[in-house]
PDB file of N, CA and C in Angstrom:
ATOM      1  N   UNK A   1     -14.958  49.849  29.407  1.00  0.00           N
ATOM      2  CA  UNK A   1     -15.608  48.609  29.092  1.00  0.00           C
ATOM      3  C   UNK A   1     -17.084  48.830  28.948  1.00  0.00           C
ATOM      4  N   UNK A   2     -17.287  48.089  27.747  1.00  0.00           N
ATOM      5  CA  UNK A   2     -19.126  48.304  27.540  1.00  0.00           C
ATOM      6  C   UNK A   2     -19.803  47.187  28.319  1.00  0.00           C
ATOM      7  N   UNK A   3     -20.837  46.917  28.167  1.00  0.00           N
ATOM      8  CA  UNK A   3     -21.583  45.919  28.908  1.00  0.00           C
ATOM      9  C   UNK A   3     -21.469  44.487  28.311  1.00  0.00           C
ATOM     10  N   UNK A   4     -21.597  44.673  26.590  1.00  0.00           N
ATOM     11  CA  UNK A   4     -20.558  43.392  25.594  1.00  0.00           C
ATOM     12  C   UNK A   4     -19.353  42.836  26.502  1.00  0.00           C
ATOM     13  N   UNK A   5     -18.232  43.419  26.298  1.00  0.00           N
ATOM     14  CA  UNK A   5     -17.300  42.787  26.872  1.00  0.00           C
ATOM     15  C   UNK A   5     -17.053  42.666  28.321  1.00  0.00           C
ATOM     16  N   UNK A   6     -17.868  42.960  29.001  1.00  0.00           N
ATOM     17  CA  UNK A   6     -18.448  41.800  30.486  1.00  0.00           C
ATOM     18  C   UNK A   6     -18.673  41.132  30.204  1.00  0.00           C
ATOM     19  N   UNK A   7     -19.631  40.705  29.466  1.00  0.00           N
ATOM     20  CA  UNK A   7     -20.314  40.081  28.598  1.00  0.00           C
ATOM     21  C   UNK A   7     -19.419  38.774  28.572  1.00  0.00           C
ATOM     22  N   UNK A   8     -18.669  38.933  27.323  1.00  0.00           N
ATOM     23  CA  UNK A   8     -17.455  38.009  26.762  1.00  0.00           C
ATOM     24  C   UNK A   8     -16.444  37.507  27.729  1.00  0.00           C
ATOM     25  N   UNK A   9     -16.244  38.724  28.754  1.00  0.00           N
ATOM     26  CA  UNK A   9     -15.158  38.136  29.890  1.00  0.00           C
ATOM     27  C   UNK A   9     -15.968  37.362  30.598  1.00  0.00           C
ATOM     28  N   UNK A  10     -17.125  37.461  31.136  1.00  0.00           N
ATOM     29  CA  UNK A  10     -17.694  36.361  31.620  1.00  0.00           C
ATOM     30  C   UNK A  10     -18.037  34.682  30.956  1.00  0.00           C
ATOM     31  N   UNK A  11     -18.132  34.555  29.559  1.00  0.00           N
ATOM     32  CA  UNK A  11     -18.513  34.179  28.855  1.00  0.00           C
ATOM     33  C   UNK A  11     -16.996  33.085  28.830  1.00  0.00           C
ATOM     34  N   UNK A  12     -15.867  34.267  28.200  1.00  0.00           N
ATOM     35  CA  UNK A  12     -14.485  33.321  28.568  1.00  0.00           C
ATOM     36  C   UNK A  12     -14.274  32.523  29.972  1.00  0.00           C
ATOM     37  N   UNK A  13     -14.406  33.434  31.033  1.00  0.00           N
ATOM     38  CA  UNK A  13     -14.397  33.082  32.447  1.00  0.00           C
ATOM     39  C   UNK A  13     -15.269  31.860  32.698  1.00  0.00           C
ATOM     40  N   UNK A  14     -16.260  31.531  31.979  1.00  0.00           N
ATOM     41  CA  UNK A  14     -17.192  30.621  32.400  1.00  0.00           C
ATOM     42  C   UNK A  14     -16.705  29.412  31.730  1.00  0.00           C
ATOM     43  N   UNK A  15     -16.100  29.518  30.181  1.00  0.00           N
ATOM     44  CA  UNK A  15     -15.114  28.364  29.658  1.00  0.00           C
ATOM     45  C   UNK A  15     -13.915  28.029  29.793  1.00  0.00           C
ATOM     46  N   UNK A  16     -13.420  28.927  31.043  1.00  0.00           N
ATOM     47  CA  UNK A  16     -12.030  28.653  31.792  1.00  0.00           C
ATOM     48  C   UNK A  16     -12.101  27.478  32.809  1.00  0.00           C
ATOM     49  N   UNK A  17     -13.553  27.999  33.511  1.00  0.00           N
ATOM     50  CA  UNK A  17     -13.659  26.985  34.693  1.00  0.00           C
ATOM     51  C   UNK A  17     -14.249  25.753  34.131  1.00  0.00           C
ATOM     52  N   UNK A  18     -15.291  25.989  33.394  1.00  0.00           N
ATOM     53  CA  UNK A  18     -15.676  24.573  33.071  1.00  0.00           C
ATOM     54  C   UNK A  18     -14.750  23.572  32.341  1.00  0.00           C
ATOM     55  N   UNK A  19     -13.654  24.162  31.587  1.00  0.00           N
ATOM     56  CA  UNK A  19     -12.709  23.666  31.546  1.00  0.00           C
ATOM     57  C   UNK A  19     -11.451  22.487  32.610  1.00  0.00           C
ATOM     58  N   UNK A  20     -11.713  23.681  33.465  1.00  0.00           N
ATOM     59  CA  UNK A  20     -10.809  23.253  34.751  1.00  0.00           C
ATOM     60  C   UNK A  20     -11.607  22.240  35.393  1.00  0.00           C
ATOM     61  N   UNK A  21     -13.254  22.442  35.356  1.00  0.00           N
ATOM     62  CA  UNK A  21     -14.128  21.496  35.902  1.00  0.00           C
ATOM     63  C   UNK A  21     -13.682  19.900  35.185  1.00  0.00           C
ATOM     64  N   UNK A  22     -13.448  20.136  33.856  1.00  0.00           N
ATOM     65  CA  UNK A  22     -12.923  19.077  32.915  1.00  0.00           C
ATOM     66  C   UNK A  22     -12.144  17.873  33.331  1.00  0.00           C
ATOM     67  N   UNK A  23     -11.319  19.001  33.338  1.00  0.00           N
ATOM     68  CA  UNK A  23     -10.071  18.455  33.572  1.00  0.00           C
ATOM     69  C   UNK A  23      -9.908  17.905  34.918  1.00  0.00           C
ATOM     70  N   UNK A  24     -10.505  18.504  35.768  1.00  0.00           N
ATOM     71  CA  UNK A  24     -10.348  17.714  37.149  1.00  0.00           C
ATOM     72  C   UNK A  24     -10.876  16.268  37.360  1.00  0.00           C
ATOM     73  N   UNK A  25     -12.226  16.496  37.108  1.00  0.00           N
ATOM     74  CA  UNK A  25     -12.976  15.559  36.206  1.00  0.00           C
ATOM     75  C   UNK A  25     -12.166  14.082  35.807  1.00  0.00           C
ATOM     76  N   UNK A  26     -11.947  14.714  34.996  1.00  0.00           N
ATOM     77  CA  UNK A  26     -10.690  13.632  33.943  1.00  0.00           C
ATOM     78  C   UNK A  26      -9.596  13.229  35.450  1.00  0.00           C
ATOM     79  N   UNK A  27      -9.022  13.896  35.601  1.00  0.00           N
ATOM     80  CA  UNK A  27      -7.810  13.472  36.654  1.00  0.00           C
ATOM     81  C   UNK A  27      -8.283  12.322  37.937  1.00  0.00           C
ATOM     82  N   UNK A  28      -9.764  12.987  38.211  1.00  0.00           N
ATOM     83  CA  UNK A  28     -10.684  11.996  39.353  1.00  0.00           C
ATOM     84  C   UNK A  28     -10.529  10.978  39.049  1.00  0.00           C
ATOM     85  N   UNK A  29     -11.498  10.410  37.273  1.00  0.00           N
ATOM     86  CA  UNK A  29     -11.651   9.429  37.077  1.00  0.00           C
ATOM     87  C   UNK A  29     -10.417   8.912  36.771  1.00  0.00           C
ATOM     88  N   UNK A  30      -9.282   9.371  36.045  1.00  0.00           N
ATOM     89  CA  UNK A  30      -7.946   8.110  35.916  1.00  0.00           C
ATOM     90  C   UNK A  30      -7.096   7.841  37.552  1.00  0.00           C
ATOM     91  N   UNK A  31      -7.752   8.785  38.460  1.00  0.00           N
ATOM     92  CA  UNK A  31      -7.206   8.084  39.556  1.00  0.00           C
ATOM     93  C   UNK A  31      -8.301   7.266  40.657  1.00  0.00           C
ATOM     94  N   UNK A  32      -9.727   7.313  40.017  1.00  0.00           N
ATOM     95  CA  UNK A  32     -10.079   6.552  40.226  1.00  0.00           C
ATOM     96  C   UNK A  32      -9.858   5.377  39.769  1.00  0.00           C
ATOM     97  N   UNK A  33      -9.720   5.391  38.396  1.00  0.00           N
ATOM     98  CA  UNK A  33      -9.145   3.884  37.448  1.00  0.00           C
ATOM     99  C   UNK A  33      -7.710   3.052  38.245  1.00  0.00           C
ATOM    100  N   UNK A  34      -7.186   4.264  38.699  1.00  0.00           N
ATOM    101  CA  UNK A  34      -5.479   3.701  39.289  1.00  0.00           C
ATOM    102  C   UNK A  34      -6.021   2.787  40.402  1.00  0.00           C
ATOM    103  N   UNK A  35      -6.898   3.293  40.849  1.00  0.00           N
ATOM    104  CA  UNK A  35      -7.085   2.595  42.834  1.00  0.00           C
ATOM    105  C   UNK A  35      -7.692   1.760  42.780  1.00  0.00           C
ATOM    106  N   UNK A  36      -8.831   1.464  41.265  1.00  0.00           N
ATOM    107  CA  UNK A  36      -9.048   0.374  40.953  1.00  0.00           C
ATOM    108  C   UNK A  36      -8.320  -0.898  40.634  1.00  0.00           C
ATOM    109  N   UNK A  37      -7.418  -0.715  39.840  1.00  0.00           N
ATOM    110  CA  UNK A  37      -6.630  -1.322  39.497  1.00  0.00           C
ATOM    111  C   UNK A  37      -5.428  -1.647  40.356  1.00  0.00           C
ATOM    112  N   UNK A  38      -5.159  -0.842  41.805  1.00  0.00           N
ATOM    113  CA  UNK A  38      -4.287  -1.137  42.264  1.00  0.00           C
ATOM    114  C   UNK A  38      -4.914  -2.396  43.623  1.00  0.00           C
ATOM    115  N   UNK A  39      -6.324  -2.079  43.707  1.00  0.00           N
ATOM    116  CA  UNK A  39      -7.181  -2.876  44.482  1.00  0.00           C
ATOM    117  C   UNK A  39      -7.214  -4.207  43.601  1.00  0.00           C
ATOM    118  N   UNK A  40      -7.130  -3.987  42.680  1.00  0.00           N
ATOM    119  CA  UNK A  40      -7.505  -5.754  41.715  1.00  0.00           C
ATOM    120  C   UNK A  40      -5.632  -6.580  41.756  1.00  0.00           C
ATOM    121  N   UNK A  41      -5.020  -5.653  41.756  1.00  0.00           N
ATOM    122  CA  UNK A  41      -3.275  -6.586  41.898  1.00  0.00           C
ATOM    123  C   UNK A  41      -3.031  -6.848  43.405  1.00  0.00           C
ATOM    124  N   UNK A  42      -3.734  -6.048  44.280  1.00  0.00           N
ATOM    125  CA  UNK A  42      -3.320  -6.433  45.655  1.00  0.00           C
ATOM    126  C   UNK A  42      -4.711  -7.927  45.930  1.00  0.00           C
ATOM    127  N   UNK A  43      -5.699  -7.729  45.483  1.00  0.00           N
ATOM    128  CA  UNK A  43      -6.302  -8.969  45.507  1.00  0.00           C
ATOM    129  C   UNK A  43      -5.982 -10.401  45.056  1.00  0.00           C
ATOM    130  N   UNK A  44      -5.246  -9.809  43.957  1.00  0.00           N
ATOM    131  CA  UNK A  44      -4.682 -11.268  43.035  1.00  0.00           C
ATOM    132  C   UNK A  44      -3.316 -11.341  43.762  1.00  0.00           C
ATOM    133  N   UNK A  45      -2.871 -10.259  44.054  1.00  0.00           N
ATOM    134  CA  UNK A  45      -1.472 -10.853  44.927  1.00  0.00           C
ATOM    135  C   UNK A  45      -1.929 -11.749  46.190  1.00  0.00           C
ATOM    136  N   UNK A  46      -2.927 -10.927  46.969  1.00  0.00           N
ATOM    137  CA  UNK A  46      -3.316 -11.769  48.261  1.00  0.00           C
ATOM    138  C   UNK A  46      -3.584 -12.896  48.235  1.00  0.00           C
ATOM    139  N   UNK A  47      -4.482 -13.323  46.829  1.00  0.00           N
ATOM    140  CA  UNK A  47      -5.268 -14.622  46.500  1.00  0.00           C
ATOM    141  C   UNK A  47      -4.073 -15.703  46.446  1.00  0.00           C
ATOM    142  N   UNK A  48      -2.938 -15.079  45.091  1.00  0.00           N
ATOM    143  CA  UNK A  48      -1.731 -15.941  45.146  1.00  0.00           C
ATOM    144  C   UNK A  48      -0.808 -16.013  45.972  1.00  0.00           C
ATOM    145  N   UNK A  49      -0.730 -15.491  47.033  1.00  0.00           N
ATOM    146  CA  UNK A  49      -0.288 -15.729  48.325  1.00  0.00           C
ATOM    147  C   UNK A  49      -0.981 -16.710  49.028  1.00  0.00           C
ATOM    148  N   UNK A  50      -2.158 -16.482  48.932  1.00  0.00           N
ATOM    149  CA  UNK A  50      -2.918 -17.600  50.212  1.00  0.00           C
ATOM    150  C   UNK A  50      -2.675 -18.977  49.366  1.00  0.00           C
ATOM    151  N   UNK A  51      -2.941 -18.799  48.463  1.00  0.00           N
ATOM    152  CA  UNK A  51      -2.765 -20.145  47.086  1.00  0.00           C
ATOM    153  C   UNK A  51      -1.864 -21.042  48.047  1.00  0.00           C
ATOM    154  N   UNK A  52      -0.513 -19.925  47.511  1.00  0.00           N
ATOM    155  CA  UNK A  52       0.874 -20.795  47.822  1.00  0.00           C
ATOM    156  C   UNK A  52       0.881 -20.890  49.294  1.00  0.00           C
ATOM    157  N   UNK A  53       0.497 -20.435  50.191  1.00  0.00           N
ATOM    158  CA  UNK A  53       0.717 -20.946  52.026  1.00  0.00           C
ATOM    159  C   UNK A  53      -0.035 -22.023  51.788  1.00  0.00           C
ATOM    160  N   UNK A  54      -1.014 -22.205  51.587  1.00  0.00           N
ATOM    161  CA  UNK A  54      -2.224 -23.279  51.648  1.00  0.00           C
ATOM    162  C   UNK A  54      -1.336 -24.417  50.961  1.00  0.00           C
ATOM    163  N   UNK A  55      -0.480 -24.660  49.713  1.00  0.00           N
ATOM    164  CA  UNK A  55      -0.125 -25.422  49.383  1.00  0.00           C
ATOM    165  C   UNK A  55       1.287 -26.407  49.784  1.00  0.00           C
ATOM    166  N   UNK A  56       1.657 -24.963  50.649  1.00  0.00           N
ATOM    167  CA  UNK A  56       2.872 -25.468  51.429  1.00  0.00           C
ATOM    168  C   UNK A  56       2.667 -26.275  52.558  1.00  0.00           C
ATOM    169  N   UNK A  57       1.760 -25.482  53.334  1.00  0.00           N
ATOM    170  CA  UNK A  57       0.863 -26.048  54.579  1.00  0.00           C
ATOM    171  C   UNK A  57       0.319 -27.112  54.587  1.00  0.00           C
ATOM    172  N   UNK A  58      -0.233 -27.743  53.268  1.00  0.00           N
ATOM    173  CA  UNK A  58      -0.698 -28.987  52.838  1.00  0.00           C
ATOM    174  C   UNK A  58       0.386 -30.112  52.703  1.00  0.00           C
ATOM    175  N   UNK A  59       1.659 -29.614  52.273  1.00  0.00           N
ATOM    176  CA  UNK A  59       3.003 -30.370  51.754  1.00  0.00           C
ATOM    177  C   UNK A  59       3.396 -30.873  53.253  1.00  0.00           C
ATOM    178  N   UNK A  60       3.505 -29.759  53.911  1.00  0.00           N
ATOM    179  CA  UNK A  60       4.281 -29.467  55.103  1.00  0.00           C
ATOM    180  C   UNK A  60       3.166 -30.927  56.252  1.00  0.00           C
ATOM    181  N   UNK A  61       1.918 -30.393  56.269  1.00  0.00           N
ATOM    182  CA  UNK A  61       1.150 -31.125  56.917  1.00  0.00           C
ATOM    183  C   UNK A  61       1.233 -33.057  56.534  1.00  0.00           C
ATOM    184  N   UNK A  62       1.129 -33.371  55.142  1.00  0.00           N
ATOM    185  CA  UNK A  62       1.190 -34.372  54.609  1.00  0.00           C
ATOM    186  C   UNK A  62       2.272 -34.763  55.081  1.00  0.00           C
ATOM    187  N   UNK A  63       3.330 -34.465  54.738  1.00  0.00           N
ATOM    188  CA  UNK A  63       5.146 -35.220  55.430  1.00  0.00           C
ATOM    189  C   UNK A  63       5.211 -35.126  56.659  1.00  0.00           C
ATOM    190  N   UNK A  64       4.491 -34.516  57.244  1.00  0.00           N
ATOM    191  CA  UNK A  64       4.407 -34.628  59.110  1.00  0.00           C
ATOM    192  C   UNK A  64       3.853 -35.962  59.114  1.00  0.00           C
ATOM    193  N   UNK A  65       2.113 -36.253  58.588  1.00  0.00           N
ATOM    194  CA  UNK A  65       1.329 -36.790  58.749  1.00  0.00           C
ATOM    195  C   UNK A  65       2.181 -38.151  58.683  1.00  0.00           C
ATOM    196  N   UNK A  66       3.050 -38.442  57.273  1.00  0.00           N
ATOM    197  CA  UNK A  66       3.722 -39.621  56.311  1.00  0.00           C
ATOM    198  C   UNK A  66       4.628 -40.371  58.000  1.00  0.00           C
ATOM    199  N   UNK A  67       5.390 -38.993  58.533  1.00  0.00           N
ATOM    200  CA  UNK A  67       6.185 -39.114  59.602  1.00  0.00           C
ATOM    201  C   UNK A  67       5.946 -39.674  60.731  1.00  0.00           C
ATOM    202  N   UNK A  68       4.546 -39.063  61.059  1.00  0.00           N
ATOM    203  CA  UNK A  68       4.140 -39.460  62.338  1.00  0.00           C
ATOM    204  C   UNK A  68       3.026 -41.253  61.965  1.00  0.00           C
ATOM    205  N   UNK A  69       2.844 -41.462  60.886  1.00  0.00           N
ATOM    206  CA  UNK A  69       2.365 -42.647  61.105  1.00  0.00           C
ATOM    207  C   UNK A  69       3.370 -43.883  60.601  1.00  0.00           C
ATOM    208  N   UNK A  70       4.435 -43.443  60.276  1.00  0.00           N
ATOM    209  CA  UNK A  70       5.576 -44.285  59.615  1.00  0.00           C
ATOM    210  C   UNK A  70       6.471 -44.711  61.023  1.00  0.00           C
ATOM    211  N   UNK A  71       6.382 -43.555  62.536  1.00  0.00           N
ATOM    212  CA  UNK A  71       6.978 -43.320  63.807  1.00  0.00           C
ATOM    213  C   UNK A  71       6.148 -44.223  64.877  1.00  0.00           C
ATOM    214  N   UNK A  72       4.523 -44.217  64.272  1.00  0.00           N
ATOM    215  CA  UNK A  72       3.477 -45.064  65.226  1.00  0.00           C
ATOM    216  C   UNK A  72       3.610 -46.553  65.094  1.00  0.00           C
ATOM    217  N   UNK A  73       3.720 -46.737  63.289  1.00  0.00           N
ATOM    218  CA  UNK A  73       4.246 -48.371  63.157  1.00  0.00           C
ATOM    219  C   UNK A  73       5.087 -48.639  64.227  1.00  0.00           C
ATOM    220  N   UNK A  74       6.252 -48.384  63.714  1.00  0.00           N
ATOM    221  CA  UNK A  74       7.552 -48.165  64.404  1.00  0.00           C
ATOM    222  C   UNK A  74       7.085 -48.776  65.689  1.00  0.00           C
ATOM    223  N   UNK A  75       6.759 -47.892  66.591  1.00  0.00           N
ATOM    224  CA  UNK A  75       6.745 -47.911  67.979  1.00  0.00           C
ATOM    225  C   UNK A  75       5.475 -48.723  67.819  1.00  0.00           C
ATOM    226  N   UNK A  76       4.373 -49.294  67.453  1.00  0.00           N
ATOM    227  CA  UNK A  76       3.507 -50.747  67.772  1.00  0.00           C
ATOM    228  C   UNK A  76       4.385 -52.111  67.484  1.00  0.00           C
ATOM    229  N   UNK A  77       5.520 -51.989  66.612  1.00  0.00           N
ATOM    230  CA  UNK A  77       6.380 -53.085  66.171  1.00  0.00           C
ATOM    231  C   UNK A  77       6.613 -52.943  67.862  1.00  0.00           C
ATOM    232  N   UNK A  78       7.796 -51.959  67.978  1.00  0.00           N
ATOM    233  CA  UNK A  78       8.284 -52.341  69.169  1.00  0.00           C
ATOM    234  C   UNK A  78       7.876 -52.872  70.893  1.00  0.00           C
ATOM    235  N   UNK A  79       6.768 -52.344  70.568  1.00  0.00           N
ATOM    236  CA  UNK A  79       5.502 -52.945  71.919  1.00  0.00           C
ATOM    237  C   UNK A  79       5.009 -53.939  71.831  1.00  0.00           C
ATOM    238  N   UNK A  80       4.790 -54.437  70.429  1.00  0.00           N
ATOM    239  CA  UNK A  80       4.356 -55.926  70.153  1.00  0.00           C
ATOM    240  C   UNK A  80       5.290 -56.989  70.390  1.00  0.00           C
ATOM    241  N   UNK A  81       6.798 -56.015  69.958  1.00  0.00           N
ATOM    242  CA  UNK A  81       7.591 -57.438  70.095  1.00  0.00           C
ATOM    243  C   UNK A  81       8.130 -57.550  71.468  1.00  0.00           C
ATOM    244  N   UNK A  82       8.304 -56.493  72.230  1.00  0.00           N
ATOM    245  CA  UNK A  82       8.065 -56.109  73.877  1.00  0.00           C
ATOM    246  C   UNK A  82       7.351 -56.846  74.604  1.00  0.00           C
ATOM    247  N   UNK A  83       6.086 -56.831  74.371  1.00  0.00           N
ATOM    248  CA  UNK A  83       5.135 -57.468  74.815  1.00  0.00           C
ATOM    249  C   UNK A  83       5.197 -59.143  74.684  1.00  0.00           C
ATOM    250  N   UNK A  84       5.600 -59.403  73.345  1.00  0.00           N
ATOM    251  CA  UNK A  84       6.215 -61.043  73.057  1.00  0.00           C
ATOM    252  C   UNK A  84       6.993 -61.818  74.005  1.00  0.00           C
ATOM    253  N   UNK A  85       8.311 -60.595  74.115  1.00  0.00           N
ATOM    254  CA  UNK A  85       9.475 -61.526  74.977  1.00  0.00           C
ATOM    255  C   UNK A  85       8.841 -61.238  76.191  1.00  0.00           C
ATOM    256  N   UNK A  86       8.090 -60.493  76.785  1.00  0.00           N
ATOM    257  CA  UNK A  86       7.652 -60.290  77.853  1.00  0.00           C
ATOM    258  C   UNK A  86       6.616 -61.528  78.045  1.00  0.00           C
ATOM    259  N   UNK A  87       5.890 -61.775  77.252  1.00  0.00           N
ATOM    260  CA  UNK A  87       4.789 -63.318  77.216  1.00  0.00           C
ATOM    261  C   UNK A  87       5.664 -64.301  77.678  1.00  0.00           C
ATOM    262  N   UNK A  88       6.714 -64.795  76.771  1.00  0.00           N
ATOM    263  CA  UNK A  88       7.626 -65.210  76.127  1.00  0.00           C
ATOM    264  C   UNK A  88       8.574 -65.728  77.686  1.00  0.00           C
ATOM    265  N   UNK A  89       8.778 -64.675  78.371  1.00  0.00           N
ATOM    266  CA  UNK A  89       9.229 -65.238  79.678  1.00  0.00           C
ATOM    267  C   UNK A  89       8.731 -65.280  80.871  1.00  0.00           C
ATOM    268  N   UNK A  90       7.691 -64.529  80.710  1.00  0.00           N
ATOM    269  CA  UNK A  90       6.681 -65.432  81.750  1.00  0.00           C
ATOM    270  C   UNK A  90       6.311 -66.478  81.578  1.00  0.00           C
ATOM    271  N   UNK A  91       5.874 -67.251  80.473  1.00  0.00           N
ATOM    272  CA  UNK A  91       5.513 -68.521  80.230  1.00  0.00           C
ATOM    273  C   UNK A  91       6.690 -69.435  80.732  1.00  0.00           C
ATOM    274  N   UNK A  92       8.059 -69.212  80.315  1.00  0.00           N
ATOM    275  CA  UNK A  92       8.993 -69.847  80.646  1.00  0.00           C
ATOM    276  C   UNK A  92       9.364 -69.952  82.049  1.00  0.00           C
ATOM    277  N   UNK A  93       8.467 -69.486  82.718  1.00  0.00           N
ATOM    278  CA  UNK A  93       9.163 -69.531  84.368  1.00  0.00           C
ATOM    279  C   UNK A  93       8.284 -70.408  85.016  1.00  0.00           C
ATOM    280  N   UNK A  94       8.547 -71.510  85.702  1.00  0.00           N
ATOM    281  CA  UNK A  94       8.016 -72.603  85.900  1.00  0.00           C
ATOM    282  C   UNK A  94       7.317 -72.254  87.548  1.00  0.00           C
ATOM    283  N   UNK A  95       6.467 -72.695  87.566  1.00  0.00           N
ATOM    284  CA  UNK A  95       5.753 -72.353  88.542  1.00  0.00           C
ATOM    285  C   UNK A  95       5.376 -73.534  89.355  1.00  0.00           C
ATOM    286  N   UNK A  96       5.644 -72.543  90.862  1.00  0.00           N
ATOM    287  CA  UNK A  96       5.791 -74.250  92.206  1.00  0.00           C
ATOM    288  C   UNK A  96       4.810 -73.690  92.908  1.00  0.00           C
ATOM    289  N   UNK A  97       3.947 -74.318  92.602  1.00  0.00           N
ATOM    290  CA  UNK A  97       1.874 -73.721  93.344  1.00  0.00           C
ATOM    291  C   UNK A  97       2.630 -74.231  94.724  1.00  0.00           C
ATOM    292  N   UNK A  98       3.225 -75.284  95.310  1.00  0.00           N
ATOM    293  CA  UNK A  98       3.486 -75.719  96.622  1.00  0.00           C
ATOM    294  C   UNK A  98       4.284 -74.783  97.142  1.00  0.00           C
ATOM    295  N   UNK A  99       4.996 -73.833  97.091  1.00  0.00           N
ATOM    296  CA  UNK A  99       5.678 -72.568  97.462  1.00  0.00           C
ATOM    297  C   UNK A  99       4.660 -71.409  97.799  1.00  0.00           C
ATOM    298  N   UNK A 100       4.235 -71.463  96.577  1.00  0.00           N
ATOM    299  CA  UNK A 100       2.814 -70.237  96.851  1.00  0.00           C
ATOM    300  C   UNK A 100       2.146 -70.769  97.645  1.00  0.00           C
ATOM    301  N   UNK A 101       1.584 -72.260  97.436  1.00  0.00           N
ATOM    302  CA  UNK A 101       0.622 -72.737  98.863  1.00  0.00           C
ATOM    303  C   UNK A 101       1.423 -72.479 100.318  1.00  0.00           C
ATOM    304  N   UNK A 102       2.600 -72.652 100.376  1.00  0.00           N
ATOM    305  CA  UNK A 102       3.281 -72.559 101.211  1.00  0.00           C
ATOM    306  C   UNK A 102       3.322 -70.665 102.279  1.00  0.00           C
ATOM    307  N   UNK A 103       3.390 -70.239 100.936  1.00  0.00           N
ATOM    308  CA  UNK A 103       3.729 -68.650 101.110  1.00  0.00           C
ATOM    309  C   UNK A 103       1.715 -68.027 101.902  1.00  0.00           C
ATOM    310  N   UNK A 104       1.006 -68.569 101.078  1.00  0.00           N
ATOM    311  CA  UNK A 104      -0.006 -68.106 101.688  1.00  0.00           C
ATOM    312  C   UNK A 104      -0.205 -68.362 102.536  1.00  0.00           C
ATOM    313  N   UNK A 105       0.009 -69.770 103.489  1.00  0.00           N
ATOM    314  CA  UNK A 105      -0.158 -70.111 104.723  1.00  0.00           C
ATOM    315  C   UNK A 105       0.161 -69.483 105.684  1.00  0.00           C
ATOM    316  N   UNK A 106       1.427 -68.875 105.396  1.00  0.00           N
ATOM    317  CA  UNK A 106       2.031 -68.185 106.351  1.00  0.00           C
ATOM    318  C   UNK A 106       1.601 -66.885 106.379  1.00  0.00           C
ATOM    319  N   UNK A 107       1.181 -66.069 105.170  1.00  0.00           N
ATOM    320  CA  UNK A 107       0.462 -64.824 105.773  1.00  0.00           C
ATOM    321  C   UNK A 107      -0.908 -64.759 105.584  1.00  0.00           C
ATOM    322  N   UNK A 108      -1.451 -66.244 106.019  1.00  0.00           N
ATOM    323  CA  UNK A 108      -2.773 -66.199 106.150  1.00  0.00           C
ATOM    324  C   UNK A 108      -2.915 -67.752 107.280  1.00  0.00           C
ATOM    325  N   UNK A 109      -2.628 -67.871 108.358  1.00  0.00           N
ATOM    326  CA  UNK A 109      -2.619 -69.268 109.156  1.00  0.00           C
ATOM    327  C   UNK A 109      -4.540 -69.421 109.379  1.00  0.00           C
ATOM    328  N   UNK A 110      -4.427 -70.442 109.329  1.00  0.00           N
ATOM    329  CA  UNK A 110      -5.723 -71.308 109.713  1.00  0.00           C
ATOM    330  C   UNK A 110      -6.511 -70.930 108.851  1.00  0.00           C
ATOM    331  N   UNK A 111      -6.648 -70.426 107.641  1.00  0.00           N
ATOM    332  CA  UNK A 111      -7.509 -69.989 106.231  1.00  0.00           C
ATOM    333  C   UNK A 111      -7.971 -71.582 105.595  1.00  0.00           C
TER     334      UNK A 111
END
C-alpha cells in the first residue's frame, strides 16, 4: 500500500461513518417524531376522557340533585300536613282551666 490508498481508505472510511452518522440521525429524529406523536394521542385521549367523566358526573350529579329535591318536597308536604292534623287536634281538645286550676293547687297549696 502507497500512502494514496490510505489515503482513499480513509477517505471511504470517513464516508462510511458519516453515513452511519446519517442514518442514525434520521432514525433519532423519526423516533423522535413517533414520541411526539404518541404524546399528542395520549393527550387527546386523556382530554377525551376527562370530557366524558365530567359529562357523566354532571348527568349523574343533576338526577341526584332532580332526586333529592323532588324527595325534600315530598317530605315538607308530609310535615306540613303532620303538623296540620297535629294543630288540627289540639285545637279540638277542649280545655277545663278549672281542672288545671284545680291540678295546680294541689301541687302548689297556698300559692
Amino acid at each position: 500500500m502507497t500512502g494514496t490508498e490510505t489515503c482513499e481508505v480513509t477517505l471511504m472510511e470517513q464516508d462510511v461513518i458519516s453515513h452511519l452518522i446519517d442514518v442514525e440521525r434520521s432514525a433519532f429524529d423519526l423516533m423522535m417524531d413517533a414520541q411526539n406523536e404518541a404524546d399528542k394521542r395520549k393527550t387527546a385521549a386523556r382530554e377525551e376522557a376527562e370530557q366524558k367523566f365530567r359529562s357523566a358526573y354532571e348527568a349523574i350529579v343533576a338526577e341526584l340533585e332532580t332526586g333529592l329535591d323532588k324527595q325534600k318536597r315530598e317530605c315538607d308536604a308530609s310535615r306540613d300536613t303532620e303538623y296540620a292534623e297535629l294543630q288540627a287536634r289540639l285545637e279540638s281538645i277542649e280545655q277545663d282551666r278549672g281542672a288545671f286550676s284545680g291540678y295546680l293547687d294541689s301541687l302548689f297549696p297556698g300559692a
